[in-house]
N, C-alpha and C. Protein backbone atom coordinates (compact mmCIF):
# COMPACT_ATOMS: atom_id res chain seq x y z
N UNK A 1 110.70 120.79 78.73
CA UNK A 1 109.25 120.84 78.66
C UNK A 1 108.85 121.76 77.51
N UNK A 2 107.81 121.11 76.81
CA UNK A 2 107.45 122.33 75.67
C UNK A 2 106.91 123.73 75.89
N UNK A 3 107.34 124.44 75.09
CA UNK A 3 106.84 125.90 75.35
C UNK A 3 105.47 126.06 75.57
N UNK A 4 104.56 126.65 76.89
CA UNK A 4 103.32 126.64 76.84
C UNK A 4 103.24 126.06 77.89
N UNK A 5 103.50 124.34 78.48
CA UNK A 5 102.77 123.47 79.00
C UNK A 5 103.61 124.04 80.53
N UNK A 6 102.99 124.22 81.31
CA UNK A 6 103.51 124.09 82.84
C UNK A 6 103.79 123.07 83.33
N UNK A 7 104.66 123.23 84.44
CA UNK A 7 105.19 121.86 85.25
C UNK A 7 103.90 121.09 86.13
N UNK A 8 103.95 120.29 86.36
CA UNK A 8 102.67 119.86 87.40
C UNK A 8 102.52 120.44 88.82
N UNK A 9 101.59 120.50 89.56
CA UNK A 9 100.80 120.93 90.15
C UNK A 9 101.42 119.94 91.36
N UNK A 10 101.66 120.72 92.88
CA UNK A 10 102.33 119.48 93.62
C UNK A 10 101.35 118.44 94.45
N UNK A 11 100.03 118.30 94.06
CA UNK A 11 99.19 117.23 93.60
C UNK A 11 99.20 116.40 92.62
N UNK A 12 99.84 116.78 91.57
CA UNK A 12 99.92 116.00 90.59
C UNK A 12 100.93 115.33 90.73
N UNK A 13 101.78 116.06 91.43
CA UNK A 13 103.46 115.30 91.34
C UNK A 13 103.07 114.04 93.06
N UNK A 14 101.84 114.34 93.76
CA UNK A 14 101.83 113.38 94.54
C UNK A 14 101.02 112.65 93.94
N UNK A 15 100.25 112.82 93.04
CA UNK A 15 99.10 111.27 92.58
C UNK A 15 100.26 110.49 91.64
N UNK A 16 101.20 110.87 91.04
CA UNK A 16 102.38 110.16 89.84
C UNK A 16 103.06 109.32 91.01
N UNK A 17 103.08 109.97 91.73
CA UNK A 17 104.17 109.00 93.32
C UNK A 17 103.43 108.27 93.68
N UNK A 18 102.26 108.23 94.13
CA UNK A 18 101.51 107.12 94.36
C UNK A 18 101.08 106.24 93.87
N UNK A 19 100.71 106.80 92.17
CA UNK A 19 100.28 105.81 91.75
C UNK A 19 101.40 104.58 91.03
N UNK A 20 102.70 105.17 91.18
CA UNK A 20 104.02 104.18 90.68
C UNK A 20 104.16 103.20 92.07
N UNK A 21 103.71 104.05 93.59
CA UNK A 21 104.07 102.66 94.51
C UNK A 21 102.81 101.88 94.92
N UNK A 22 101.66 101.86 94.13
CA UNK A 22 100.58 101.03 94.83
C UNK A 22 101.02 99.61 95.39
N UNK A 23 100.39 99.81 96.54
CA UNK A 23 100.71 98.66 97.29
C UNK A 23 101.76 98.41 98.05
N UNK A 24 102.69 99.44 98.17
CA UNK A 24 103.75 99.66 99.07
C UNK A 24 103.87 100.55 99.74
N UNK A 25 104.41 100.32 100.69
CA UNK A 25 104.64 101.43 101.81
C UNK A 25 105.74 102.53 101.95
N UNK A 26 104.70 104.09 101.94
CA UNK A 26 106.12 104.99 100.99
C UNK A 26 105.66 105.81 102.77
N UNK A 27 107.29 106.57 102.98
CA UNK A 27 106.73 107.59 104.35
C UNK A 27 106.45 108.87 103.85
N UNK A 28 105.79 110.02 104.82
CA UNK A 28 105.49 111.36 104.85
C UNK A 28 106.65 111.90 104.10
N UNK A 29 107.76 111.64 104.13
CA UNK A 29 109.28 112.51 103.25
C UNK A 29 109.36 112.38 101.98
N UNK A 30 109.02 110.67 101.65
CA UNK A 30 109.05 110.44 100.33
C UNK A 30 107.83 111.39 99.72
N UNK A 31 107.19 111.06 100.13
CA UNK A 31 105.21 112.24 99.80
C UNK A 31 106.01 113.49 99.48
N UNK A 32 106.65 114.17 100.33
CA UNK A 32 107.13 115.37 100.50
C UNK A 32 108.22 115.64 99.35
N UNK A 33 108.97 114.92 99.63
CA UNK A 33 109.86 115.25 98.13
C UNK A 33 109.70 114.84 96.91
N UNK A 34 108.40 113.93 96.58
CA UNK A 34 107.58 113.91 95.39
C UNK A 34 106.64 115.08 95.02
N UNK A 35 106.30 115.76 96.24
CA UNK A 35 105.61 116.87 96.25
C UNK A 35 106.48 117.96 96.04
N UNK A 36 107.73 118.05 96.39
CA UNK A 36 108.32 119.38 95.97
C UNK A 36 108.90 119.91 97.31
N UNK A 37 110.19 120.06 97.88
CA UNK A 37 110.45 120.75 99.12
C UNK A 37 110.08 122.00 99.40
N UNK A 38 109.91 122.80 98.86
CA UNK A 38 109.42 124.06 98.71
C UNK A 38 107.99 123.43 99.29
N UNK A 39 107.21 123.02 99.16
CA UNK A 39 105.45 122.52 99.21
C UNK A 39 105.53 122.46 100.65
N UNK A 40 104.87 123.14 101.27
CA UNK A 40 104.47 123.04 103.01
C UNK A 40 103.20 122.08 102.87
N UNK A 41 102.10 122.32 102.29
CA UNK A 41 100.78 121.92 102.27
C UNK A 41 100.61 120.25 101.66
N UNK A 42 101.88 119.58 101.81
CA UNK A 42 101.47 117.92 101.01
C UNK A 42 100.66 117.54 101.92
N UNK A 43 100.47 117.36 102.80
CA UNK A 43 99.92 116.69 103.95
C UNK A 43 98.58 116.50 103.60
N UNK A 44 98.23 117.68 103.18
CA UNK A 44 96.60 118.94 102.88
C UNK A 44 96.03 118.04 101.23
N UNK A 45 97.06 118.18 100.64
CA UNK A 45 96.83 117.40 99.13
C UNK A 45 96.64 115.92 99.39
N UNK A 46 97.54 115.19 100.13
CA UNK A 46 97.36 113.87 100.75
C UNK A 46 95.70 113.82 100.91
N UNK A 47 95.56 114.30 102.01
CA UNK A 47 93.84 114.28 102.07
C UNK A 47 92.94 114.77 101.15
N UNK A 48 93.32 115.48 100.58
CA UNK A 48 92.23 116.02 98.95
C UNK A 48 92.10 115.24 98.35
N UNK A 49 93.05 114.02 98.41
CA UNK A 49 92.75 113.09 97.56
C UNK A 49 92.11 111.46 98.39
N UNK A 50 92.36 111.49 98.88
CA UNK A 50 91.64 110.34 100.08
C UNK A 50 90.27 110.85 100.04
N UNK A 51 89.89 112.40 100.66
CA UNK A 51 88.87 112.75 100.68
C UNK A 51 87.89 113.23 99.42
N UNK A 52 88.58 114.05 98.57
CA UNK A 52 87.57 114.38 97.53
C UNK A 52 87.71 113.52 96.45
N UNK A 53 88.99 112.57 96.62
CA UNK A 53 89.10 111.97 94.98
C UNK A 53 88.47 110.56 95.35
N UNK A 54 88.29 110.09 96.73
CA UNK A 54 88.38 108.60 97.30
C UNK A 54 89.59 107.86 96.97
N UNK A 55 90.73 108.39 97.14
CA UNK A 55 92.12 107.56 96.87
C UNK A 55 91.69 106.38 98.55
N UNK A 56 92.16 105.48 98.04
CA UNK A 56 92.30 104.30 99.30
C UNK A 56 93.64 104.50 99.77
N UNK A 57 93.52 105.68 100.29
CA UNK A 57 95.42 106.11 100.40
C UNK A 57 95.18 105.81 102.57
N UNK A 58 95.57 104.49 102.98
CA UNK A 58 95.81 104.14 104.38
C UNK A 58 97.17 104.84 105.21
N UNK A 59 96.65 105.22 106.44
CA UNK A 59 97.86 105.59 107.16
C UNK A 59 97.55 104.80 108.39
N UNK A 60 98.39 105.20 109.50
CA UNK A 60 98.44 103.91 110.95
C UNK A 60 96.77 104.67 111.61
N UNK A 61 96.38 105.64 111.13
CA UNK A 61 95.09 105.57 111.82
C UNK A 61 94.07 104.40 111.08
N UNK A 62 93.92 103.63 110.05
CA UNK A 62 93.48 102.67 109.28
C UNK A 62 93.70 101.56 109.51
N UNK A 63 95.17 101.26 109.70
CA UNK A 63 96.15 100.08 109.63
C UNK A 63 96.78 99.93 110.84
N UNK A 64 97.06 98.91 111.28
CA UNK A 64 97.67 98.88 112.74
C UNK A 64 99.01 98.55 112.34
N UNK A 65 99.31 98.12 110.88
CA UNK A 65 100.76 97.41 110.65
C UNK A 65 101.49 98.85 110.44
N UNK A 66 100.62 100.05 110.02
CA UNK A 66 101.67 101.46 109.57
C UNK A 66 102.01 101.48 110.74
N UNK A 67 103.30 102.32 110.58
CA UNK A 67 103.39 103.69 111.83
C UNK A 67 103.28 104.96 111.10
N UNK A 68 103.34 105.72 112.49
CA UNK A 68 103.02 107.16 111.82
C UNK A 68 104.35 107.23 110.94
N UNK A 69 103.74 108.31 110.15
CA UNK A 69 104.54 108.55 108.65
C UNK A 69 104.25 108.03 107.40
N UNK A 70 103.11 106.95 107.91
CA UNK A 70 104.24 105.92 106.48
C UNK A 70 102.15 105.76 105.85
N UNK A 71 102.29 105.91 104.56
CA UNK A 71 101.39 105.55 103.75
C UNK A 71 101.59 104.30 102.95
N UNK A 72 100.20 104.14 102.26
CA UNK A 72 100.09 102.72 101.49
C UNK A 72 98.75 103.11 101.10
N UNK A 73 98.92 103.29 99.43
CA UNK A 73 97.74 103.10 98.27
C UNK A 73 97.18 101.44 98.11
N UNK A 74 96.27 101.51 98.57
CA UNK A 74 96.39 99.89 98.98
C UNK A 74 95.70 99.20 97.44
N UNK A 75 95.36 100.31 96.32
CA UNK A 75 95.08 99.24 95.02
C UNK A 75 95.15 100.86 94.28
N UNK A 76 94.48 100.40 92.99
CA UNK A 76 94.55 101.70 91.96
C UNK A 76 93.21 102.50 92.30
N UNK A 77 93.59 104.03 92.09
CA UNK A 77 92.76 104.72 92.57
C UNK A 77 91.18 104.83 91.64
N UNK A 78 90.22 105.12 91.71
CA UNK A 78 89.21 105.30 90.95
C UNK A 78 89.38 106.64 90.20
N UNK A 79 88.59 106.30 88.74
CA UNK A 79 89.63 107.24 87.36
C UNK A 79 89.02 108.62 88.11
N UNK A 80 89.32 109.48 87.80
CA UNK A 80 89.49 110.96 88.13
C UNK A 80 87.65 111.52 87.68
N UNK A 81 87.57 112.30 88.73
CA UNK A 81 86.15 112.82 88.39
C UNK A 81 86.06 113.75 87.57
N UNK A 82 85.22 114.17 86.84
CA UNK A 82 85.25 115.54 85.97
C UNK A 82 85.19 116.40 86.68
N UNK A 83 84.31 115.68 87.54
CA UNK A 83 83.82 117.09 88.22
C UNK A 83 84.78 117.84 89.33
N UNK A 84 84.56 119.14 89.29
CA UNK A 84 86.07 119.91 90.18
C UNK A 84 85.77 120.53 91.39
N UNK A 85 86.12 119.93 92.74
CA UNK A 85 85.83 120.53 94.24
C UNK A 85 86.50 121.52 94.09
N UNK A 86 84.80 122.04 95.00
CA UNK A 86 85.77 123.68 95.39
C UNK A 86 86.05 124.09 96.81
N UNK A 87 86.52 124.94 97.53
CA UNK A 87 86.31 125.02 98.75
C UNK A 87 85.87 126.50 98.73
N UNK A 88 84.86 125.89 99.56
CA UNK A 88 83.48 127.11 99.88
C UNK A 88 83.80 127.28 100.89
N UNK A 89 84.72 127.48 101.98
CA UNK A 89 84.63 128.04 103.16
C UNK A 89 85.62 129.10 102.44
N UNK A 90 84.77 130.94 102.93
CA UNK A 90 85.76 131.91 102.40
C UNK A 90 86.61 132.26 103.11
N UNK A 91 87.64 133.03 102.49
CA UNK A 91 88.66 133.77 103.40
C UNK A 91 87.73 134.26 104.71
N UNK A 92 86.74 135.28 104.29
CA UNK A 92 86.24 136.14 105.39
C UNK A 92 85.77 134.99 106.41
N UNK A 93 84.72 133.73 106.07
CA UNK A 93 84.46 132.75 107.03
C UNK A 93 85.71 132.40 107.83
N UNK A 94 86.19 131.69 107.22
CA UNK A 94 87.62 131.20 107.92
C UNK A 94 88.26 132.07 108.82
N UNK A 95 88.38 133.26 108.72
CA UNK A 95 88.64 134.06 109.49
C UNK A 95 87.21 134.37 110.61
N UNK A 96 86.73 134.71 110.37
CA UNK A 96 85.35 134.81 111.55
C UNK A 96 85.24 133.43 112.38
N UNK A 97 85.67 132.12 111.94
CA UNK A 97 85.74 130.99 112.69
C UNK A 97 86.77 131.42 113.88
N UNK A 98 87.96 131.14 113.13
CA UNK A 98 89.51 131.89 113.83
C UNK A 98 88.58 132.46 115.42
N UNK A 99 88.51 133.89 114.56
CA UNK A 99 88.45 135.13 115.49
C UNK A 99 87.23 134.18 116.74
N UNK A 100 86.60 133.62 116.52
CA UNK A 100 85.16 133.10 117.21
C UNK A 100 85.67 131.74 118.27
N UNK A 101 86.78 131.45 117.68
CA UNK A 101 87.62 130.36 118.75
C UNK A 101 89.16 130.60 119.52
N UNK A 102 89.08 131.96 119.30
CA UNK A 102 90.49 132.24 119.99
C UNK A 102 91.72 131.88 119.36
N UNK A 103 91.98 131.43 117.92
CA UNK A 103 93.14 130.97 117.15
C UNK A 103 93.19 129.54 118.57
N UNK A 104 92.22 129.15 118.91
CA UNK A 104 92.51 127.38 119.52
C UNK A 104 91.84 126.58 119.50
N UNK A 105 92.33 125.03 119.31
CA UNK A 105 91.55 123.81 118.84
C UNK A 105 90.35 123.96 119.91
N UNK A 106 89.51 123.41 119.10
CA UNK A 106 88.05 123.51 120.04
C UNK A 106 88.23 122.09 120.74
N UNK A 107 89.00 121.02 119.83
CA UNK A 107 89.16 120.13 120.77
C UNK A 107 89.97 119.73 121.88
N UNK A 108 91.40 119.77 121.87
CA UNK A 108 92.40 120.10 122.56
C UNK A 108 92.96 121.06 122.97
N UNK A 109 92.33 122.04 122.93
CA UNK A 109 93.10 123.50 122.90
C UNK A 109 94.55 124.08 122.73
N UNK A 110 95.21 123.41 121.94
CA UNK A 110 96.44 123.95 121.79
C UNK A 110 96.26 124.90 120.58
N UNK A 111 97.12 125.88 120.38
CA UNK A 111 96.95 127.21 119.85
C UNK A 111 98.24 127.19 118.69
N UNK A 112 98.16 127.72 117.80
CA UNK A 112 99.11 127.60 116.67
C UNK A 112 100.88 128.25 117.34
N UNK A 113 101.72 127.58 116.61
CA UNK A 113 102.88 127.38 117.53
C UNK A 113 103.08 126.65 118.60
N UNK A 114 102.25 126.17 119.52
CA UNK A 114 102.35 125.04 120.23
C UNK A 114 102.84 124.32 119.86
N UNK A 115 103.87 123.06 120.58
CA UNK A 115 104.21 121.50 119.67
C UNK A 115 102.88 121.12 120.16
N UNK A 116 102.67 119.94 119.43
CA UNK A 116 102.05 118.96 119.20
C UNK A 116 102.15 117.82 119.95
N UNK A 117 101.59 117.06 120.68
CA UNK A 117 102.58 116.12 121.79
C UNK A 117 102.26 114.74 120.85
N UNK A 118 101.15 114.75 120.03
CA UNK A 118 101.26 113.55 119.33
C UNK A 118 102.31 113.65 117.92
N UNK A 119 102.35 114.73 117.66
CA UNK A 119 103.16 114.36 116.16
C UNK A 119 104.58 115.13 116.14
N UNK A 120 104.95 116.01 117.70
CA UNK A 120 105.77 116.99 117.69
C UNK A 120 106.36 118.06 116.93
N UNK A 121 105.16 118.38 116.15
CA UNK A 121 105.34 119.48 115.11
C UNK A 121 105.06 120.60 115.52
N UNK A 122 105.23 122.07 115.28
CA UNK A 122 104.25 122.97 115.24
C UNK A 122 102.29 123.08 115.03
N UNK A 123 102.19 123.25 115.81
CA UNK A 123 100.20 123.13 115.42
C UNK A 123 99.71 124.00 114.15
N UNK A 124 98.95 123.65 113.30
CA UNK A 124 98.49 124.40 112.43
C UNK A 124 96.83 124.15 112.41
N UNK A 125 96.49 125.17 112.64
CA UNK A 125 94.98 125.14 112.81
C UNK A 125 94.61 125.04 111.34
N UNK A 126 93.15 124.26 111.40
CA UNK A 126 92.00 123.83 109.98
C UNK A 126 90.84 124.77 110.70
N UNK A 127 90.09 124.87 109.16
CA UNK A 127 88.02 125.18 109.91
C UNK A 127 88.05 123.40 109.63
N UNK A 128 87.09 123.05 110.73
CA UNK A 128 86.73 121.91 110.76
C UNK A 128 84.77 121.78 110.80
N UNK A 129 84.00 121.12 110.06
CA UNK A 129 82.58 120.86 110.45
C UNK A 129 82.39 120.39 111.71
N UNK A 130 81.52 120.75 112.74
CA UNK A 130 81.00 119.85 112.88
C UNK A 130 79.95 119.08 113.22
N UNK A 131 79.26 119.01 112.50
CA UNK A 131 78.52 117.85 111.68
C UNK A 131 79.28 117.64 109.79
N UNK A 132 79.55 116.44 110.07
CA UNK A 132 80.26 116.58 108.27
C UNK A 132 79.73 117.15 107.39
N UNK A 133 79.68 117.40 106.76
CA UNK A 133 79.39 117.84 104.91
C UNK A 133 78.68 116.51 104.78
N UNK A 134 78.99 115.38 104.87
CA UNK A 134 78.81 113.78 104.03
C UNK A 134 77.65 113.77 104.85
N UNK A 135 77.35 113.74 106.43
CA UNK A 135 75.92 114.24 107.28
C UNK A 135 75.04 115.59 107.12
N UNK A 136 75.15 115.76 106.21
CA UNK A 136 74.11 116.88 105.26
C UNK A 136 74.72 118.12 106.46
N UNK A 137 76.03 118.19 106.99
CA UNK A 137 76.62 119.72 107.42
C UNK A 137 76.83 120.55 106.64
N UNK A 138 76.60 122.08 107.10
CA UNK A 138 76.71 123.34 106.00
C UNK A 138 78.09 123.79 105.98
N UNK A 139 78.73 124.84 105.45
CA UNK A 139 79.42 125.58 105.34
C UNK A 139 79.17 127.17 106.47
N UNK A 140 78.78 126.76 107.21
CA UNK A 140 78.59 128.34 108.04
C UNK A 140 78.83 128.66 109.29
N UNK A 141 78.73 129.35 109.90
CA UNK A 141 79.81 129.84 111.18
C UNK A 141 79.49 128.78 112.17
N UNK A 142 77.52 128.85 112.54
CA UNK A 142 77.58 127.79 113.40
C UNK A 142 78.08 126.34 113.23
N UNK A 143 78.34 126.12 111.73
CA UNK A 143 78.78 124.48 111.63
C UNK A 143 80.56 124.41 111.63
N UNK A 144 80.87 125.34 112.37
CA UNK A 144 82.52 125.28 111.86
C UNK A 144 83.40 125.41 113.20
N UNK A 145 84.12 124.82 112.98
CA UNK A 145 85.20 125.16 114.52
C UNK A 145 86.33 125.05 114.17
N UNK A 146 87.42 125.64 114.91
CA UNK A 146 88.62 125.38 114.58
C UNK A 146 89.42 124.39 115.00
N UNK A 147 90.33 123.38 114.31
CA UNK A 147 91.12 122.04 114.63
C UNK A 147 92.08 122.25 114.32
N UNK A 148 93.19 121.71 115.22
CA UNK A 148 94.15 121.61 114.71
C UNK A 148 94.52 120.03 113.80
N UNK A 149 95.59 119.76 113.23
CA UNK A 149 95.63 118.76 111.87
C UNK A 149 95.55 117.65 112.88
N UNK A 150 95.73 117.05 114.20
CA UNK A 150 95.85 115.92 114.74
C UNK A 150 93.96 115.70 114.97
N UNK A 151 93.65 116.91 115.36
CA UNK A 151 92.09 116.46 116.22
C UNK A 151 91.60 116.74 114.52
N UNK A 152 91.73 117.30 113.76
CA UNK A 152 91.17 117.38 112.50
C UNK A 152 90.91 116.20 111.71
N UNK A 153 92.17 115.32 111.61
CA UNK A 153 91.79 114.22 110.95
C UNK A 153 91.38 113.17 111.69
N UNK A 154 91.82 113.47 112.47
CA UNK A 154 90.85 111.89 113.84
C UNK A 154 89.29 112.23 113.95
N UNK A 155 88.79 113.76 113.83
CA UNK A 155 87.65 113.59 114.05
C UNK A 155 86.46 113.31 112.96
N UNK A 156 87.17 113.12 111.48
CA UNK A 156 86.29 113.23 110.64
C UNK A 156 85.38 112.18 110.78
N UNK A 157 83.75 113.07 110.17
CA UNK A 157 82.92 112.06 110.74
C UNK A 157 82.34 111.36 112.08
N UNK A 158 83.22 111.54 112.93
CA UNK A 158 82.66 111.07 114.31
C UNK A 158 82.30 112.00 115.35
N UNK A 159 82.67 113.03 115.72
CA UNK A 159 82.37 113.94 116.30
C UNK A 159 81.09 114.89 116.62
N UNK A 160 80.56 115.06 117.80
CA UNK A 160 79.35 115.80 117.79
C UNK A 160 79.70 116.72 118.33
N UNK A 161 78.66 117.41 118.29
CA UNK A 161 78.73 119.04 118.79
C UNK A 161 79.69 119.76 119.77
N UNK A 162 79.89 120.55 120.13
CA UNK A 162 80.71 121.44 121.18
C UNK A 162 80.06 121.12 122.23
N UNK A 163 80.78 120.78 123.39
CA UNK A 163 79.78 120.61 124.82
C UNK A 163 79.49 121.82 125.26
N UNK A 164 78.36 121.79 126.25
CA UNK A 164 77.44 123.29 126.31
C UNK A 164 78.63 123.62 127.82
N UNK A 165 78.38 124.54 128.23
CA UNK A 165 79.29 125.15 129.29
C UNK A 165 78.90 124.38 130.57
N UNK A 166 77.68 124.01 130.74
CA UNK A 166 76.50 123.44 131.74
C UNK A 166 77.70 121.82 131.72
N UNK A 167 77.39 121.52 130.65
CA UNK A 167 78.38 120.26 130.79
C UNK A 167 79.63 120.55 131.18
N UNK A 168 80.24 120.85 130.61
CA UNK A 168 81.71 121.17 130.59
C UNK A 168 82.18 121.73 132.39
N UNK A 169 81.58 122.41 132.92
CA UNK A 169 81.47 123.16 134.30
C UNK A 169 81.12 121.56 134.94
N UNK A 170 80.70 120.65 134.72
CA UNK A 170 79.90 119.50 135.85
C UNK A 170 81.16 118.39 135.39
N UNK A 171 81.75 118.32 134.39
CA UNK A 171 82.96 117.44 134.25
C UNK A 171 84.26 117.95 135.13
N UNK A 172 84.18 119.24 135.21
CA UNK A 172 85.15 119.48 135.81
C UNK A 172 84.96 119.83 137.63
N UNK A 173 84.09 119.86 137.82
CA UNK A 173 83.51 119.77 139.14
C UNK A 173 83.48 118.46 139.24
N UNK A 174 83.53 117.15 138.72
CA UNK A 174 83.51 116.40 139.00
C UNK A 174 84.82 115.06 139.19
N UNK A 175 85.99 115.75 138.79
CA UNK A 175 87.13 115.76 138.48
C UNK A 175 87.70 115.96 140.15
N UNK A 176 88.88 115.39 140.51
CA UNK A 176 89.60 115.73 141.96
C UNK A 176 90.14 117.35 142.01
N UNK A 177 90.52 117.90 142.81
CA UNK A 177 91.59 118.55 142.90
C UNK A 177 92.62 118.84 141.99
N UNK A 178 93.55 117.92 142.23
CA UNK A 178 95.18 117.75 141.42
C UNK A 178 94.49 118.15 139.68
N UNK A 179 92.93 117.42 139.42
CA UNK A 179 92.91 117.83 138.09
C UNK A 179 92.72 119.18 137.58
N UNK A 180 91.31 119.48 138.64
CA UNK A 180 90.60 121.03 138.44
C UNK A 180 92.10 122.01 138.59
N UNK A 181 93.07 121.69 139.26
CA UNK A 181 94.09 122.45 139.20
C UNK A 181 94.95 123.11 137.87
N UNK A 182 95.01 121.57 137.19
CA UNK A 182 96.07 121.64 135.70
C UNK A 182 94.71 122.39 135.32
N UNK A 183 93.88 122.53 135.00
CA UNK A 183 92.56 122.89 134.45
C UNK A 183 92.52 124.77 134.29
N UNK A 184 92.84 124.48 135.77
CA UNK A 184 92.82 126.44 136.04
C UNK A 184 94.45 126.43 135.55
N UNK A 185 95.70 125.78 135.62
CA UNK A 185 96.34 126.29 135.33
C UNK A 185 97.07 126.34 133.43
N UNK A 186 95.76 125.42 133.07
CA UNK A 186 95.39 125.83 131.82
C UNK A 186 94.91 126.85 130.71
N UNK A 187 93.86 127.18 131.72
CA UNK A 187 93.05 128.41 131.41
C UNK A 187 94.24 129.78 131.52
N UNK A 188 94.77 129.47 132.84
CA UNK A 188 95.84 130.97 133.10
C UNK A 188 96.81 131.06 131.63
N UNK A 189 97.05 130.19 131.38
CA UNK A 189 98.13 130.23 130.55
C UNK A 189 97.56 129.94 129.10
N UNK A 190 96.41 129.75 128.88
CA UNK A 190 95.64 130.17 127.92
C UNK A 190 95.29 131.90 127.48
N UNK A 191 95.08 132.39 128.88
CA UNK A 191 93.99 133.74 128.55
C UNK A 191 95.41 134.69 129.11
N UNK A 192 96.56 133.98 129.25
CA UNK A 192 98.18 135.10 129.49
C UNK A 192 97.41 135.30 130.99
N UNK A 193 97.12 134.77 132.13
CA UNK A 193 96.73 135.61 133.60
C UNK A 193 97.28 135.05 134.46
């Protein structure tokens, strides 16, 4: 490489991979070792580009023919914007979200280090909107919750508000026994009691 120019960016080294297999079906590993083994965050770039670039980049939540793992650029992507996303949620926000949800999914409540029962990974919590950004949502404490990457990307866009406690208390009163049970013995082993 010439003196001066840096190596690419492990976004860059995933838009060159994609854009050589359009129209075929590459899995999460191939992504990954086009991205660089060292790279924890492809997953994260995957969606930066679906989401901020509009790559038509399909996975089995899109397609019923994928399975999990496996992507497909289903044509050529639209040319590159000038313009450069930033992410406006700050350290200090992101952290005040955290601290404001207990380090647990607001939707599922599993807590970082947990497996995952859908993808059997470790959990890694996101700030998530919710109301989107694309539904005129802000950037600020009340519009933010914490997700983990399964309820994160399933919920984009569809999701409304946090249920109020009033609700949440009458679903579960309304639930048998055997359930309200796993429920409390959720909570115990949520709050360590």
């Amino acid at each position: 490489m010439p003196k001066g120019r840096s190596k690419p960016g492990s976004k860059e080294r995933i838009r060159r991979f994609l854009r050589a297999n359009v129209g075929h079906v590459v899995t999460s590993i191939q992504i990954r070792d086009a991205a660089g083994s060292h790279v924890s965050e492809w997953a994260r770039r995957v969606r930066e580009l679906r989401e901020d670039e509009k790559w038509p980049i399909l996975t089995h939540n899109d397609n019923a023919g994928l399975k999990p793992g496996q992507y497909l650029l289903k044509e050529v992507p639209p040319a590159r914007s000038p313009i450069r996303f930033t992410r406006s949620i700050s350290a200090k926000l992101r952290a005040q979200v955290l601290d404001r949800n207990g380090f647990t999914c607001q939707m599922c409540g599993l807590t970082p280090g947990d497996i995952d029962p859908a993808t059997g990974r470790k959990v890694r919590l996101h700030i998530g909107h919710i109301m989107d950004k694309s539904l005129g949502g802000k950037d600020e404490l009340s519009n933010l919750r914490a997700l983990c990457s399964t309820c994160n990307q399933g919920a984009k866009n569809i999701t409304t508000e946090k249920p109020t406690v009033i609700w949440l208390l009458s679903q579960v009163r309304r639930v048998g026994n055997d359930e309200q049970r796993q429920v409390l013995k959720w909570l115990r082993s949520k709050f360590k009691e």
